[in-house]
N, C-alpha and C. Protein backbone atom coordinates (compact mmCIF):
# COMPACT_ATOMS: atom_id res chain seq x y z
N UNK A 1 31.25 -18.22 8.09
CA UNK A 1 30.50 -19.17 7.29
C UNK A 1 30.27 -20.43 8.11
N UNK A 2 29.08 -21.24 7.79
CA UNK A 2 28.74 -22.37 8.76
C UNK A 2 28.46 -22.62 7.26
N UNK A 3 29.04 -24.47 6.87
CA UNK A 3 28.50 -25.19 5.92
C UNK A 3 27.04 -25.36 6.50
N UNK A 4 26.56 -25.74 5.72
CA UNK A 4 24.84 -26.79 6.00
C UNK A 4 24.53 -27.38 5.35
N UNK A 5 24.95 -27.84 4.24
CA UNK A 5 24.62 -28.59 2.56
C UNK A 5 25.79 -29.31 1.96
N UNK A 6 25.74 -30.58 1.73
CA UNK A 6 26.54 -31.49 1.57
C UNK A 6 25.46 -32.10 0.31
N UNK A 7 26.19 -31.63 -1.00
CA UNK A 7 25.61 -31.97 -2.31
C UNK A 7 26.89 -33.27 -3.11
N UNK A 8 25.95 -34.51 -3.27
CA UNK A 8 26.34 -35.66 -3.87
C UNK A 8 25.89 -35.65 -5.06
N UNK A 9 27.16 -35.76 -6.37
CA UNK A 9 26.73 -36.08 -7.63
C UNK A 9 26.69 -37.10 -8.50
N UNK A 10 25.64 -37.38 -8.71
CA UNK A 10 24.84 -38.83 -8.47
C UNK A 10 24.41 -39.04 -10.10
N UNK A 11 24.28 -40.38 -10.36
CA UNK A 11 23.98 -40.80 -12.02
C UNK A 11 22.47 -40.90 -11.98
N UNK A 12 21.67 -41.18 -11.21
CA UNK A 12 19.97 -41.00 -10.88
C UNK A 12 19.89 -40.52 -9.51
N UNK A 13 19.06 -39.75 -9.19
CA UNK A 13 19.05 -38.94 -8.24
C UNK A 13 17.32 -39.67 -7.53
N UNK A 14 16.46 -40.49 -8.66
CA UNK A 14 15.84 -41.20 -8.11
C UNK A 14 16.04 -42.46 -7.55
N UNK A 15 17.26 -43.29 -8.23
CA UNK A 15 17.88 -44.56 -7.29
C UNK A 15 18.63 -43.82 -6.15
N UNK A 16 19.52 -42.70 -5.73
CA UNK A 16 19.93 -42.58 -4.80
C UNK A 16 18.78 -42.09 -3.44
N UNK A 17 17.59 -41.95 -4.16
CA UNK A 17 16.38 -41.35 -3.00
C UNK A 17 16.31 -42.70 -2.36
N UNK A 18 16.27 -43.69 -3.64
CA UNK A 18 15.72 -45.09 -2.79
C UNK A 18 17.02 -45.65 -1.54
N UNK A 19 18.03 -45.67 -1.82
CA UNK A 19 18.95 -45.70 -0.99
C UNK A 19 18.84 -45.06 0.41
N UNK A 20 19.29 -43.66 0.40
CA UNK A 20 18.94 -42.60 1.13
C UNK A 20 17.89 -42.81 2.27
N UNK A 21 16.22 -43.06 1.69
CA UNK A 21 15.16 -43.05 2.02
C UNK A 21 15.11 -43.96 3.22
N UNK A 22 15.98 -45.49 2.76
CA UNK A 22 15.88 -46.48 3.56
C UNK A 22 17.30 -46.24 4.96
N UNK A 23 18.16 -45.40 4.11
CA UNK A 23 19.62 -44.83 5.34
C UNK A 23 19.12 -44.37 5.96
N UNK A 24 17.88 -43.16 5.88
CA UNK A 24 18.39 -42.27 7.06
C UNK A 24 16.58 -42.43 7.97
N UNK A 25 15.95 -43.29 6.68
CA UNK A 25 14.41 -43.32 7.42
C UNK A 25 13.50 -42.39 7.43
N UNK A 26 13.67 -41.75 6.21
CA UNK A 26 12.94 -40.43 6.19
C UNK A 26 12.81 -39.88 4.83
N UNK A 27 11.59 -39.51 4.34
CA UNK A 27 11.28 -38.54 2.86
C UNK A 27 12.06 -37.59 2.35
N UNK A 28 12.34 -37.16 1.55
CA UNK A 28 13.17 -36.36 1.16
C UNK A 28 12.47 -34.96 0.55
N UNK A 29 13.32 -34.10 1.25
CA UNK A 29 11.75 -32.58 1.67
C UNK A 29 12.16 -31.65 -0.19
N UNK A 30 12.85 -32.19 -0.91
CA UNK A 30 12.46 -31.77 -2.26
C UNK A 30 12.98 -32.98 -3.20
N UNK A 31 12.12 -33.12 -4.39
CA UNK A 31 12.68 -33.78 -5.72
C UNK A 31 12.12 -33.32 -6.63
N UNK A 32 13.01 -33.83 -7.82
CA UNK A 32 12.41 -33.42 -9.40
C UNK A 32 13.67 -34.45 -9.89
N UNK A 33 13.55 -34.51 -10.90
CA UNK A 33 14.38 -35.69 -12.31
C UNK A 33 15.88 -35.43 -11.62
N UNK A 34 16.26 -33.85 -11.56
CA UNK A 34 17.71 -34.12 -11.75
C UNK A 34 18.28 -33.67 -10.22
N UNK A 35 17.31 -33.67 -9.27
CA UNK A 35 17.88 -33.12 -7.86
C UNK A 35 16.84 -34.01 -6.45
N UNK A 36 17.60 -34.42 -5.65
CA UNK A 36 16.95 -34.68 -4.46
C UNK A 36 17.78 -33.47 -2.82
N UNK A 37 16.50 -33.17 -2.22
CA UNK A 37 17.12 -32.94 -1.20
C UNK A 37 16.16 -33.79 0.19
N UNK A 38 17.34 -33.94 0.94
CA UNK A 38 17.49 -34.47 2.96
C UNK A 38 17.59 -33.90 3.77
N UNK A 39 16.81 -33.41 4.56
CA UNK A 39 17.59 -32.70 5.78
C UNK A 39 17.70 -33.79 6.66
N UNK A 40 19.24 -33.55 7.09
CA UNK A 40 19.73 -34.79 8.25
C UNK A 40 19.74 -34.28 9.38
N UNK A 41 19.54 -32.91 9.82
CA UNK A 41 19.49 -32.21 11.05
C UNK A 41 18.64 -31.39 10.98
N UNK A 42 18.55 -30.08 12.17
CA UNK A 42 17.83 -29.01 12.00
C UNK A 42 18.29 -28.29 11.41
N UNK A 43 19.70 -28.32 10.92
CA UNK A 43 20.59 -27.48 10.25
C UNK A 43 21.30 -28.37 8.64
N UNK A 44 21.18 -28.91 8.79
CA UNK A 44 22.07 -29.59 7.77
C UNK A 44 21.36 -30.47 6.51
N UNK A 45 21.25 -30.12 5.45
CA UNK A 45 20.99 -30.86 4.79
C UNK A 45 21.89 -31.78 3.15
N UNK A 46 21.30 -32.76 2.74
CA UNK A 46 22.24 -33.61 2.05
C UNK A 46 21.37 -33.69 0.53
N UNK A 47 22.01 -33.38 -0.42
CA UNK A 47 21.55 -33.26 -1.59
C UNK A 47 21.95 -33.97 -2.78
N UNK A 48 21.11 -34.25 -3.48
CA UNK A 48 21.38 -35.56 -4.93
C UNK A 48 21.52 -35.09 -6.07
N UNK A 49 22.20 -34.60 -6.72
CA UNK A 49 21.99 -33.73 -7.90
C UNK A 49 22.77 -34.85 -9.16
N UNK A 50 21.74 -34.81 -10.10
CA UNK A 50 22.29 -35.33 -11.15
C UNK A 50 23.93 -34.91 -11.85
N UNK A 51 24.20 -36.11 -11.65
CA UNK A 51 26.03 -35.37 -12.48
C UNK A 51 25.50 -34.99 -13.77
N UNK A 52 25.09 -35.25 -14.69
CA UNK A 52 25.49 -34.58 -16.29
C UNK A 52 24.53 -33.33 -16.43
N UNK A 53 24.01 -33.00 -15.14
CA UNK A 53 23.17 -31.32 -15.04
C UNK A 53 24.15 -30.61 -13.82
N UNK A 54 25.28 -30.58 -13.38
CA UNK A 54 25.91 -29.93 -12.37
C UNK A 54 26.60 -29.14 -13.25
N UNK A 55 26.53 -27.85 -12.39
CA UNK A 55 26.88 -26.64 -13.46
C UNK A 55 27.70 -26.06 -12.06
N UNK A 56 29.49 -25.45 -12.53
CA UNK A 56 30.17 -26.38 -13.30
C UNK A 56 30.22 -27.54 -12.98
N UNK A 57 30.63 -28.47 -14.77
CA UNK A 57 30.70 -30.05 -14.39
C UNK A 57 31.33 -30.51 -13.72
N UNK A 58 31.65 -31.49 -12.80
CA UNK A 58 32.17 -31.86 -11.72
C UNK A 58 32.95 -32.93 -12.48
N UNK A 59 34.22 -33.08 -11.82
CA UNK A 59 35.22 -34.42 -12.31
C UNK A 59 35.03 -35.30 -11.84
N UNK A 60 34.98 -35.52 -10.27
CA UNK A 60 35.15 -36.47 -9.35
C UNK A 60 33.48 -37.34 -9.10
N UNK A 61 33.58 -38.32 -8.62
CA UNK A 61 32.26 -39.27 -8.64
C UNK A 61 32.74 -39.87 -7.38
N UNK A 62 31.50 -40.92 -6.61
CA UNK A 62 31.55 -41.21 -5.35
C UNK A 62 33.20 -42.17 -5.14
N UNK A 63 33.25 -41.84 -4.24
CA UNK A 63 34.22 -43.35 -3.38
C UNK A 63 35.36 -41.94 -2.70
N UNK A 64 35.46 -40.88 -3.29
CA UNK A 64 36.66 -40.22 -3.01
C UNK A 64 36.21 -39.40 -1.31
N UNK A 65 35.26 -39.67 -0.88
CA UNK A 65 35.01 -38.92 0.46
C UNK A 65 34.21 -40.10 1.14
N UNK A 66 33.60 -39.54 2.48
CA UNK A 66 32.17 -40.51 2.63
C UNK A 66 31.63 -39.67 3.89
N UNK A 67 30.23 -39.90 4.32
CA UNK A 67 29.28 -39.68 4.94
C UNK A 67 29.57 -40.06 6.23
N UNK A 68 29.70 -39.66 7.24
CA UNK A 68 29.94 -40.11 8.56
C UNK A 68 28.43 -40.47 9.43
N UNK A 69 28.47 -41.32 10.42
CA UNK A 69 26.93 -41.43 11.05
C UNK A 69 27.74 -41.88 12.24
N UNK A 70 27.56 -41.36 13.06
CA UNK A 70 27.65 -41.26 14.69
C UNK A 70 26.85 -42.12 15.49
N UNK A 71 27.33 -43.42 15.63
CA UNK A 71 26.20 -43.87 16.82
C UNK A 71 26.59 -43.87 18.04
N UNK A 72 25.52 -44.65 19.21
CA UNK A 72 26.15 -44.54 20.32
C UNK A 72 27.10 -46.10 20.84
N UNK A 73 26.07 -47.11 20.17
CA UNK A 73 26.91 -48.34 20.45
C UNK A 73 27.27 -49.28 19.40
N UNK A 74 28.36 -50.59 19.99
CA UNK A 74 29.01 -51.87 19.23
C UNK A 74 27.64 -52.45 18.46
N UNK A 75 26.64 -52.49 18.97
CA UNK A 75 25.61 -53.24 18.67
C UNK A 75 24.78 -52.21 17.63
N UNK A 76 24.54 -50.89 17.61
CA UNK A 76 24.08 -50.04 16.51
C UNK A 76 24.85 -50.26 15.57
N UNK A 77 26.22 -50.42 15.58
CA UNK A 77 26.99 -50.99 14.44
C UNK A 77 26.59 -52.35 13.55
N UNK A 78 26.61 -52.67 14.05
CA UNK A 78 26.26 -54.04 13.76
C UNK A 78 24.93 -54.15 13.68
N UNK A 79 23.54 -53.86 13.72
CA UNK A 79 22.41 -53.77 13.42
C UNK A 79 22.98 -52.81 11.70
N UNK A 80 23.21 -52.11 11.86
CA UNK A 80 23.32 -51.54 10.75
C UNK A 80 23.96 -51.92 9.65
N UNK A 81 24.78 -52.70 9.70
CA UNK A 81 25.58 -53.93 8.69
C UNK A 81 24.21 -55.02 8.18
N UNK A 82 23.60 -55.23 9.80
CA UNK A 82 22.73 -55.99 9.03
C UNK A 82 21.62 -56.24 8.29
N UNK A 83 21.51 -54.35 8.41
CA UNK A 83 20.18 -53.56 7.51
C UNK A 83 20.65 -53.60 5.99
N UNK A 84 21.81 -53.20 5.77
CA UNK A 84 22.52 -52.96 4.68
C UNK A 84 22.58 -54.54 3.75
N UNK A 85 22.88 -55.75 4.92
CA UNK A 85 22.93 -56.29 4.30
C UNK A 85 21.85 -57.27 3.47
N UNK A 86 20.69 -57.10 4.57
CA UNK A 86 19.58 -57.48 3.97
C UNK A 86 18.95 -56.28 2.93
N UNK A 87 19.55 -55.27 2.70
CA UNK A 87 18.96 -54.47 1.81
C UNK A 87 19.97 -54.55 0.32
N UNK A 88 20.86 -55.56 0.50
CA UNK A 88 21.73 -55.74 -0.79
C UNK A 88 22.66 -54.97 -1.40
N UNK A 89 23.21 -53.92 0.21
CA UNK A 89 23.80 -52.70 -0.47
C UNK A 89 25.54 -53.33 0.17
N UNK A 90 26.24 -53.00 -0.46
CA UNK A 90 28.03 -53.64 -0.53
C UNK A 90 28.12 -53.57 1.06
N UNK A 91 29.21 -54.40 1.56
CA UNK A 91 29.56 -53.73 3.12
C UNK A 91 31.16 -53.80 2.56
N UNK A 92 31.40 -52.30 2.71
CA UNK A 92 33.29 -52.02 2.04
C UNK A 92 34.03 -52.57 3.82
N UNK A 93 33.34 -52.29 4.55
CA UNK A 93 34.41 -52.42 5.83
C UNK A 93 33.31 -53.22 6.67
N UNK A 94 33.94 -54.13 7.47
CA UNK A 94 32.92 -55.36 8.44
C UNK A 94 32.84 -54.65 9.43
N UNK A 95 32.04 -54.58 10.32
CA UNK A 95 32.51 -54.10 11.45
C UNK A 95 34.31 -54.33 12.44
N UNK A 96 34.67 -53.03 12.35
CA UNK A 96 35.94 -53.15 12.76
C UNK A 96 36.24 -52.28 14.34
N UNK A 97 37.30 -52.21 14.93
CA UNK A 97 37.72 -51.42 15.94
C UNK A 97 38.68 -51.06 15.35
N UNK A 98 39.27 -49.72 15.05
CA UNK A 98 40.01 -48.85 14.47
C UNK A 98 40.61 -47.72 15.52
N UNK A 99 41.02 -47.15 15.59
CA UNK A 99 41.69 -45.90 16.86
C UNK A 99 40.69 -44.93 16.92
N UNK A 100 39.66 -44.70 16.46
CA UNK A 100 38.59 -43.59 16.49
C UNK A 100 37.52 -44.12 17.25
N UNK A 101 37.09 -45.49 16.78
CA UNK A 101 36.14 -46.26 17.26
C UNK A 101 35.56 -47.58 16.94
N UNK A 102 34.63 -47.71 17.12
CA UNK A 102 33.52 -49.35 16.26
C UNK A 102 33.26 -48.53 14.93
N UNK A 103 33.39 -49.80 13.77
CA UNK A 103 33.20 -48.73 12.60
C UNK A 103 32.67 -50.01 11.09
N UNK A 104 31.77 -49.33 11.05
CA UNK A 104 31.61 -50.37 9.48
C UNK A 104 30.97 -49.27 8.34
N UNK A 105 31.62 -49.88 6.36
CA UNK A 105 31.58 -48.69 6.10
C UNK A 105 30.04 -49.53 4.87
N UNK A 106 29.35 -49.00 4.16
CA UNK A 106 28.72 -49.16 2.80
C UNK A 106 28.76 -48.38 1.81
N UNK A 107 27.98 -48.26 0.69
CA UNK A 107 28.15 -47.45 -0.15
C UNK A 107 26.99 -47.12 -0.93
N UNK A 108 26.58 -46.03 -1.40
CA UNK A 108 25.53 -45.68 -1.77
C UNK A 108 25.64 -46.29 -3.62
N UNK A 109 24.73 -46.30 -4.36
CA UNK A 109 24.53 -46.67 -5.94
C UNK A 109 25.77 -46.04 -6.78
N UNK A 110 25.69 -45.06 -6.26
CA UNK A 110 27.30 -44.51 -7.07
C UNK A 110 28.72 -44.48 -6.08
N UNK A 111 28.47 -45.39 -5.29
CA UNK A 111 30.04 -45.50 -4.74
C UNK A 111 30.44 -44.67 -3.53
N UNK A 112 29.62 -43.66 -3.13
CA UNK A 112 29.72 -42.15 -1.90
C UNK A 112 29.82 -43.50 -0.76
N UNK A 113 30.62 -43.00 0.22
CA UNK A 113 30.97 -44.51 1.49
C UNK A 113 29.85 -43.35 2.01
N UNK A 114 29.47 -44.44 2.99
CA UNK A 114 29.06 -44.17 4.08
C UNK A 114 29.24 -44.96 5.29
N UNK A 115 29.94 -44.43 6.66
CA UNK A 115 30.28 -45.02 7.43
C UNK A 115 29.76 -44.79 8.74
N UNK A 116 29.11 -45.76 9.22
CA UNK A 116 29.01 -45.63 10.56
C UNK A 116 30.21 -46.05 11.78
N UNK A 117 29.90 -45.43 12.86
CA UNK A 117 30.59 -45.85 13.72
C UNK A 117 30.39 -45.38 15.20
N UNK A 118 30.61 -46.25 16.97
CA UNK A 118 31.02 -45.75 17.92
C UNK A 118 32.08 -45.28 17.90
N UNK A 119 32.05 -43.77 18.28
CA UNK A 119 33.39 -42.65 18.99
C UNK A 119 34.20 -44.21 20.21
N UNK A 120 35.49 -43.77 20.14
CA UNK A 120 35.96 -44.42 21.40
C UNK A 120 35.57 -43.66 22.14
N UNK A 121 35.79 -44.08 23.32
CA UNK A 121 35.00 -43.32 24.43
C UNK A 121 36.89 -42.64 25.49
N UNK A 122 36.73 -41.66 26.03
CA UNK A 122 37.75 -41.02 26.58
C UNK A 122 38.29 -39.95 25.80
């Protein structure tokens, strides 16, 4: 098995497009009321599905995982804090240096982190 689909259950699936749309810079290749889908790769895609239509119902809601984004530098970090922050979306973590790498985190309308960060290098 190879995952490829990373499905987020979301309270509007049209406020999380608007989010999304402006994260990753790109249309979202299906919608309707209670579902959005992203492809973030050639392989991988990220999906919005309304929580009170997820069959079975789901318990858990955003904050308990998060979205990883890979950059290459200190300064993509930090451009990206400052997209977020002119776009009015939370910054949960400032840009930090942590043992993995450069890292700052946000959060989507329902709470899903999303974190960017530089890999340390070695």
């Amino acid at each position: 098995m190879q995952p490829d689909c990373l499905i987020l259950y979301v309270h509007s699936p049209a406020e999380s497009v608007l989010f999304y749309r402006s994260l990753l810079g790109r249309e979202p290749v299906e919608q309707s009321p209670n579902f959005a889908m992203f492809m973030l790769n050639d392989k991988t895609m990220l999906g919005l599905w309304a929580a009170h239509d997820v069959q079975p119902t789901g318990l858990h809601r955003g904050g308990g995982s998060e979205i990883g984004i890979t950059v290459e530098t200190d300064t993509e970090v930090n451009a990206a804090v400052a997209a977020w922050k002119a776009s009015g979306w939370p910054v949960l973590q400032s840009p930090t240096s942590m043992d993995f790498g450069f890292t700052a985190v946000t959060a989507d309308p329902d709470g899903h982190r999303v974190r960017v960060f530089r890999p340390t290098q070695g």
